[in-house]
Structure formats: C-alpha cells, structure tokens
N, C-alpha and C. Protein backbone atom coordinates (compact mmCIF):
# COMPACT_ATOMS: atom_id res chain seq x y z
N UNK A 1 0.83 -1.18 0.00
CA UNK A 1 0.00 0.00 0.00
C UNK A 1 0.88 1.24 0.00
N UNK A 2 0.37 2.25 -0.42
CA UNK A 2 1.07 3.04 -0.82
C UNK A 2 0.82 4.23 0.59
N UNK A 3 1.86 4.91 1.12
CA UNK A 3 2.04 5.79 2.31
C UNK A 3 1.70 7.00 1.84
N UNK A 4 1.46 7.80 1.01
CA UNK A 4 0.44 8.71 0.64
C UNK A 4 -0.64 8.55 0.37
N UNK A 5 -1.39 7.06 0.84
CA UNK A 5 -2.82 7.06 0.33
C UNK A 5 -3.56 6.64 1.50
N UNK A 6 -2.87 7.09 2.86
CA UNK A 6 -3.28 7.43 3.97
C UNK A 6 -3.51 8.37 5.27
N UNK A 7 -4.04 8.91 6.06
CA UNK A 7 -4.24 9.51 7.10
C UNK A 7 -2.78 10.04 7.73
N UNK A 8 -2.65 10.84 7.79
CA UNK A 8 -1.38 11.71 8.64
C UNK A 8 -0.94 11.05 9.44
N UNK A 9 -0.45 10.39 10.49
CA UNK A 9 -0.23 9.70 11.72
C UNK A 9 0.19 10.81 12.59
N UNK A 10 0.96 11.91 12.44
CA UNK A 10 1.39 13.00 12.82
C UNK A 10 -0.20 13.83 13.60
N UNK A 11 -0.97 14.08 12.37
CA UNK A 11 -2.10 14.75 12.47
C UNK A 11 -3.22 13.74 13.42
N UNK A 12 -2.85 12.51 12.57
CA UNK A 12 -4.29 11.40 13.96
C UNK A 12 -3.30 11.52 15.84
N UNK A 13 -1.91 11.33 15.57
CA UNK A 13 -1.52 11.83 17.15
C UNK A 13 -2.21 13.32 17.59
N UNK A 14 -2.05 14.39 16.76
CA UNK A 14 -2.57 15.89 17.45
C UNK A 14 -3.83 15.37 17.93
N UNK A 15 -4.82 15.37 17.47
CA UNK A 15 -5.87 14.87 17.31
C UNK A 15 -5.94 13.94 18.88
N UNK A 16 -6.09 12.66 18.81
CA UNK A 16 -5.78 12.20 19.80
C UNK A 16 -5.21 13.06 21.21
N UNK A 17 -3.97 13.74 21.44
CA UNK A 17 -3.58 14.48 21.86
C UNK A 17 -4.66 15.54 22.50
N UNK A 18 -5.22 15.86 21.51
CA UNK A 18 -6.51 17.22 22.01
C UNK A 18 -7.49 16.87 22.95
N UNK A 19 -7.72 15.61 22.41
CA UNK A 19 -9.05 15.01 22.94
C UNK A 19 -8.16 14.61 24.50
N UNK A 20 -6.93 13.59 24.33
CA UNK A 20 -6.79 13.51 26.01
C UNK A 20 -6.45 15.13 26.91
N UNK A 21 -6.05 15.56 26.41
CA UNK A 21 -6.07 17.04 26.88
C UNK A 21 -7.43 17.49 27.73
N UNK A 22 -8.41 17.05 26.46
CA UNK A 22 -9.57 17.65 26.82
C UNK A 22 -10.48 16.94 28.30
N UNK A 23 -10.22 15.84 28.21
CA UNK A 23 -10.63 14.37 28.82
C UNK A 23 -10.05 15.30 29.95
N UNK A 24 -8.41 15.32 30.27
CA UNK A 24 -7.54 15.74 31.48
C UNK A 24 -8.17 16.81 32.06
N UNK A 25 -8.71 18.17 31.75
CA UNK A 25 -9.39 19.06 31.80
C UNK A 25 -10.49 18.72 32.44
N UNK A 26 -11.88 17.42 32.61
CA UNK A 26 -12.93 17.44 32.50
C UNK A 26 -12.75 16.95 33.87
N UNK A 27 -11.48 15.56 33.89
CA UNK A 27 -11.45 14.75 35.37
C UNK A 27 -11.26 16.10 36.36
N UNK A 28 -10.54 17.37 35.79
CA UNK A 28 -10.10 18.16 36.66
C UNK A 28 -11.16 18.72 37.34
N UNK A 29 -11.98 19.01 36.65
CA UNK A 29 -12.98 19.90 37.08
C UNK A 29 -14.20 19.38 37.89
N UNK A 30 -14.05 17.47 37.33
CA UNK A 30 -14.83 16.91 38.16
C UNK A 30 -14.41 16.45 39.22
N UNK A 31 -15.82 16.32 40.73
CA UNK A 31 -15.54 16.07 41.82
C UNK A 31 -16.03 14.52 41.99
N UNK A 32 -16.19 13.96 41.12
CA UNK A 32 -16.93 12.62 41.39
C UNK A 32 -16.61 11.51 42.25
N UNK A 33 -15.07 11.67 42.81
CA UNK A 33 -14.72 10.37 43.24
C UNK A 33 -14.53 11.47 44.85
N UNK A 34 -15.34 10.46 45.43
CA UNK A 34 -15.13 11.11 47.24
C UNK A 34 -13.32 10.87 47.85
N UNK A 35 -13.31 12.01 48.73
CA UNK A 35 -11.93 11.77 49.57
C UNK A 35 -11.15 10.71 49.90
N UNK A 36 -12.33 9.64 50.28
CA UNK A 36 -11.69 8.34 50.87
C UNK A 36 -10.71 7.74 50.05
N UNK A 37 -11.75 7.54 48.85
CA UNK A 37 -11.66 7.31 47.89
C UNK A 37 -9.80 7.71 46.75
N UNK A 38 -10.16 8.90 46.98
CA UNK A 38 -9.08 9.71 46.07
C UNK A 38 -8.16 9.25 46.98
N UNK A 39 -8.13 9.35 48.37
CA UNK A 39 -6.86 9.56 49.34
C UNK A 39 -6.22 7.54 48.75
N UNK A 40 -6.98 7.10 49.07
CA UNK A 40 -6.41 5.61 48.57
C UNK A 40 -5.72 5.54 47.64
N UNK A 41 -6.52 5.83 46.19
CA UNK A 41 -5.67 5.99 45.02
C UNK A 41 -4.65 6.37 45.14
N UNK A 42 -4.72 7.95 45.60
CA UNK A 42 -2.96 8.51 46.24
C UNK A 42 -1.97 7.69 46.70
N UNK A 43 -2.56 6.94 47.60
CA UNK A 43 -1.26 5.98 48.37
C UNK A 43 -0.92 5.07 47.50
N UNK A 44 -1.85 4.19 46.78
CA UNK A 44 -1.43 3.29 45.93
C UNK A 44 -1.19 4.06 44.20
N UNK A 45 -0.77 5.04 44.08
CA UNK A 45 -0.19 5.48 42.68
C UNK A 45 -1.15 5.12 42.17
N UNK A 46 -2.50 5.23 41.84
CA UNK A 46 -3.44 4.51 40.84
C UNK A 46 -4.07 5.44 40.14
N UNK A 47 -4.11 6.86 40.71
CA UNK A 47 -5.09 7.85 40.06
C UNK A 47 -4.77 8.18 38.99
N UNK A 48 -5.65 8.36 37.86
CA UNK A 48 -5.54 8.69 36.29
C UNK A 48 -4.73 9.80 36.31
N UNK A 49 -4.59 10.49 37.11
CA UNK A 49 -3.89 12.17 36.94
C UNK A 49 -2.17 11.37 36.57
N UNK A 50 -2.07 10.16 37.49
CA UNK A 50 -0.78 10.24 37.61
C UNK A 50 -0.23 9.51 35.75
N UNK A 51 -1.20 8.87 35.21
CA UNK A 51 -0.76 8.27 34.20
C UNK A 51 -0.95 8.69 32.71
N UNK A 52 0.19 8.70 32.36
CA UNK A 52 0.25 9.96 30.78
C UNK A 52 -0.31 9.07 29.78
N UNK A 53 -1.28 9.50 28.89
CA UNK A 53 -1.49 9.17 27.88
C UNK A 53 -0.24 9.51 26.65
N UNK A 54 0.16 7.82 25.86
CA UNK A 54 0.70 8.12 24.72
C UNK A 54 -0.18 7.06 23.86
N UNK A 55 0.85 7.19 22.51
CA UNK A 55 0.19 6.12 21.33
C UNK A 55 1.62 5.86 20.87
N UNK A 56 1.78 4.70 20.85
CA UNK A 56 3.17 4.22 19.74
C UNK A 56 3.10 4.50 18.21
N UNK A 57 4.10 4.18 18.07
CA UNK A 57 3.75 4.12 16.58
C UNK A 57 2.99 3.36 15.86
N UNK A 58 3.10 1.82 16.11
CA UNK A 58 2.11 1.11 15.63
C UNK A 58 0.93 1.57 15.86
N UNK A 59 0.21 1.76 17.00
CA UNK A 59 -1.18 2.37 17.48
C UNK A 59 -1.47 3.24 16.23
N UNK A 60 -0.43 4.26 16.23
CA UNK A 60 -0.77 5.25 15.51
C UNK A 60 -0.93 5.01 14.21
N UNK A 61 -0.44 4.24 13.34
CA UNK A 61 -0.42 3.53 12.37
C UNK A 61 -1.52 2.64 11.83
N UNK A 62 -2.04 2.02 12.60
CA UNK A 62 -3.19 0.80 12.70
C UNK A 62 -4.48 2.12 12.89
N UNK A 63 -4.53 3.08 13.84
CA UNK A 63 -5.58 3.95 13.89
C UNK A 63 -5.83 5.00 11.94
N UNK A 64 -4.75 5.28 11.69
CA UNK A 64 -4.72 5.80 10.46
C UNK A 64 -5.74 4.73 9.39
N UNK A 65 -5.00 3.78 9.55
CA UNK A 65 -5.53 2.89 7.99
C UNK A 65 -7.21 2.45 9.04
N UNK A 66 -7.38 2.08 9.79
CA UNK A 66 -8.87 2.06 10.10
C UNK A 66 -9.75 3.04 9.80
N UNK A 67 -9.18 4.56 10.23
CA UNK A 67 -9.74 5.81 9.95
C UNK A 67 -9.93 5.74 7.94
N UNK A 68 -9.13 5.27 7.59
CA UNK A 68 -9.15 5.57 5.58
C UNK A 68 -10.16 4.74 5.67
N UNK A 69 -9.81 3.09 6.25
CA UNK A 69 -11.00 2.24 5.53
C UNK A 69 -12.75 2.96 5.95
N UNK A 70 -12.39 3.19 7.37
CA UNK A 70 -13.99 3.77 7.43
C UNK A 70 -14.35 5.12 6.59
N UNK A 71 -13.79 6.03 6.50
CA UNK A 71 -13.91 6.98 5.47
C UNK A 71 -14.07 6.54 4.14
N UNK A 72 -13.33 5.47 3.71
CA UNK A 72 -13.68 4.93 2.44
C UNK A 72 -14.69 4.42 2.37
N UNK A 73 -15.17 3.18 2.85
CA UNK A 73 -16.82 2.79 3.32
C UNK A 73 -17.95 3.57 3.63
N UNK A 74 -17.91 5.03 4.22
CA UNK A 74 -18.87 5.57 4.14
C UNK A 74 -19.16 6.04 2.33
N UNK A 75 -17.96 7.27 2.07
CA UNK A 75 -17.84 7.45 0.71
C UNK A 75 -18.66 6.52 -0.27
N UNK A 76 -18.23 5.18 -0.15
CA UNK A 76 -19.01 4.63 -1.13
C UNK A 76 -19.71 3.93 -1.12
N UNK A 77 -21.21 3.82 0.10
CA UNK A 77 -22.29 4.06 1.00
C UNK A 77 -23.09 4.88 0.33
N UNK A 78 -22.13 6.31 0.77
CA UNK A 78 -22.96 7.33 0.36
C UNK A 78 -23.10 7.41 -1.06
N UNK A 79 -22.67 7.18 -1.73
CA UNK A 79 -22.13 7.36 -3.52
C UNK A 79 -23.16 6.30 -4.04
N UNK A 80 -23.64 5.12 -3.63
CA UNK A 80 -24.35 4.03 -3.99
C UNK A 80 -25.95 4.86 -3.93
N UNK A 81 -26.06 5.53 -2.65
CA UNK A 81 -27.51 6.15 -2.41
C UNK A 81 -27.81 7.25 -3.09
N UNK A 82 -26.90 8.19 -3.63
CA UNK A 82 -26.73 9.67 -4.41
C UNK A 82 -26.97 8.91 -5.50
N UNK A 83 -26.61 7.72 -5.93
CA UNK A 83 -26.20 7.14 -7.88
C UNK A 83 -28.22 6.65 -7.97
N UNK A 84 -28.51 6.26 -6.63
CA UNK A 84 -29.77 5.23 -6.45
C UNK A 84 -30.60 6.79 -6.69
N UNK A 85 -30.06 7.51 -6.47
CA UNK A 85 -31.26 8.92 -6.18
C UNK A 85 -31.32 9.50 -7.68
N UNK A 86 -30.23 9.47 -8.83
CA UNK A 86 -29.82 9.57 -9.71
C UNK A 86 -29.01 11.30 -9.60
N UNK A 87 -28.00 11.11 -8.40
CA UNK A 87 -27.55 12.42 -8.48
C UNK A 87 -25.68 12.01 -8.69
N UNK A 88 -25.67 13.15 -9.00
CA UNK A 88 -23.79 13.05 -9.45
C UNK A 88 -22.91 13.63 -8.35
N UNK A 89 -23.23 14.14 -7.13
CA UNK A 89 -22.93 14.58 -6.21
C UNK A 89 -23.18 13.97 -4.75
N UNK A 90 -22.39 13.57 -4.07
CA UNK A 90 -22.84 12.99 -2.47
C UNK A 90 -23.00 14.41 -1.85
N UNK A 91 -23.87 13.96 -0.74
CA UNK A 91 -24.78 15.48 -0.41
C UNK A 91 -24.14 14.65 1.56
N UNK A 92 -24.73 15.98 2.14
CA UNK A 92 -24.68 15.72 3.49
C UNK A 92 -26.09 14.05 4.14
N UNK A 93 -26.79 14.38 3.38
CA UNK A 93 -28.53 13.90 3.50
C UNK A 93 -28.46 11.97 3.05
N UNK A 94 -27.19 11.81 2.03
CA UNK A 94 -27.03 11.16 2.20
C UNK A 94 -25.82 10.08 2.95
N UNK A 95 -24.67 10.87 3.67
CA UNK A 95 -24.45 10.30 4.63
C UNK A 95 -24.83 10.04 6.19
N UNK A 96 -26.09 11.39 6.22
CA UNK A 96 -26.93 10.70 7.22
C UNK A 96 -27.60 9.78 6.90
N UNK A 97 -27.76 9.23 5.78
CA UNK A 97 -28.91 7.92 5.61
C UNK A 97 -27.82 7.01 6.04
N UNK A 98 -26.61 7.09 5.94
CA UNK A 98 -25.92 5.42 5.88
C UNK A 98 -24.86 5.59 7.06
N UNK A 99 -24.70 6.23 7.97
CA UNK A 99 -24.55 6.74 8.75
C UNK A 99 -24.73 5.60 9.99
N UNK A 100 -25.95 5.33 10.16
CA UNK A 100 -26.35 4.18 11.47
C UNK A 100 -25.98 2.95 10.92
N UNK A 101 -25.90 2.61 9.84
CA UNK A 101 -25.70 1.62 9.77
C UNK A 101 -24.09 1.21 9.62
N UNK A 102 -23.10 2.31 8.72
CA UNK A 102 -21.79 2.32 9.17
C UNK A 102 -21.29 1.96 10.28
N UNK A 103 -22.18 2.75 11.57
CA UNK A 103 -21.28 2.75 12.32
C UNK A 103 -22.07 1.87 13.33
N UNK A 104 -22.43 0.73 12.99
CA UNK A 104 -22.81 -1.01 13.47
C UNK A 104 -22.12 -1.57 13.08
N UNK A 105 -22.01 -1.29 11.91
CA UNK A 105 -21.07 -2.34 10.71
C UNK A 105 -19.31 -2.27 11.73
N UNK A 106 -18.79 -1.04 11.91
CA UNK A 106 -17.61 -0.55 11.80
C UNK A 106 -17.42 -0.93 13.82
C-alpha cells in the first residue's frame, strides 16, 4: 500500500492528543470520586492524573488505515444512495442515511 494514500499519523496523534487534553481538563474539574476514595488511590499510585497518555507508533499507524477504511466505506455508501437517487454529487442527507448503519457495521 502506498504511504500517501493514507491519514497523517502525525495529524491522527494531534488529534488524539486534544481530545486527552480535553478528557484531562474534564477529570479536573470533576468532583466525582469522594476523599476516601481519592486519598487511597494517592497511596497506591493509581489515580488517572498520575498516568500519561501516549500512542506508539504502531497504534498510531493501525488507527490511520482504520480511519481511511472507514472513510472509504462511508464514501461509497454514500455514492451508492446519491447514484440510487440519480444524483452526481454525495450530499450531506445522504451520509446521514448510511450513517447508522456504518457505524454497526464498523
């Protein structure tokens, strides 16, 4: 397979990256886990704060080509229902039609 006919790995890490960022941000703000609770974790090193999110390379690699194949599968989902409608253009209207069922399939 050819390495330009896939997903950034660079760009799916940012990405990734943002979102645990964002995740890190949310535990912060939430109070959900009581004192007892938290104080334990503390002693035994277990609390999420303490453990960094990464992705290897492989991860990152294997997430790319999943991301093409599902992008490719919707694409031509949607392209089958636009051709069935007799239009020459995929529209938004029809990747909400194929949409639920993609993402059972996937």
């Amino acid at each position: 397979m050819d390495a330009n006919n896939t997903f950034d790995s660079d760009l799916i890490h940012a990405i990734f990256k943002h979102i645990w960022a964002r995740r890190f941000r949310e535990r912060e703000r939430s109070d959900a886990i009581d004192a007892t609770e938290a104080e334990l974790q503390v002693a035994l090193g277990t609390t999420k704060k303490n453990r960094l999110a990464s992705a290897n390379a492989n991860a990152l690699k294997l997430s790319c080509e999943l991301l093409k194949s599902f992008v490719s599968e919707a694409v031509q989902r949607a392209a089958i229902i636009a051709e069935a409608e007799g239009m020459d253009k995929i529209e938004a209207t029809h990747l909400e039609r194929i949409l639920p069922q993609l993402l059972l399939d996937f």
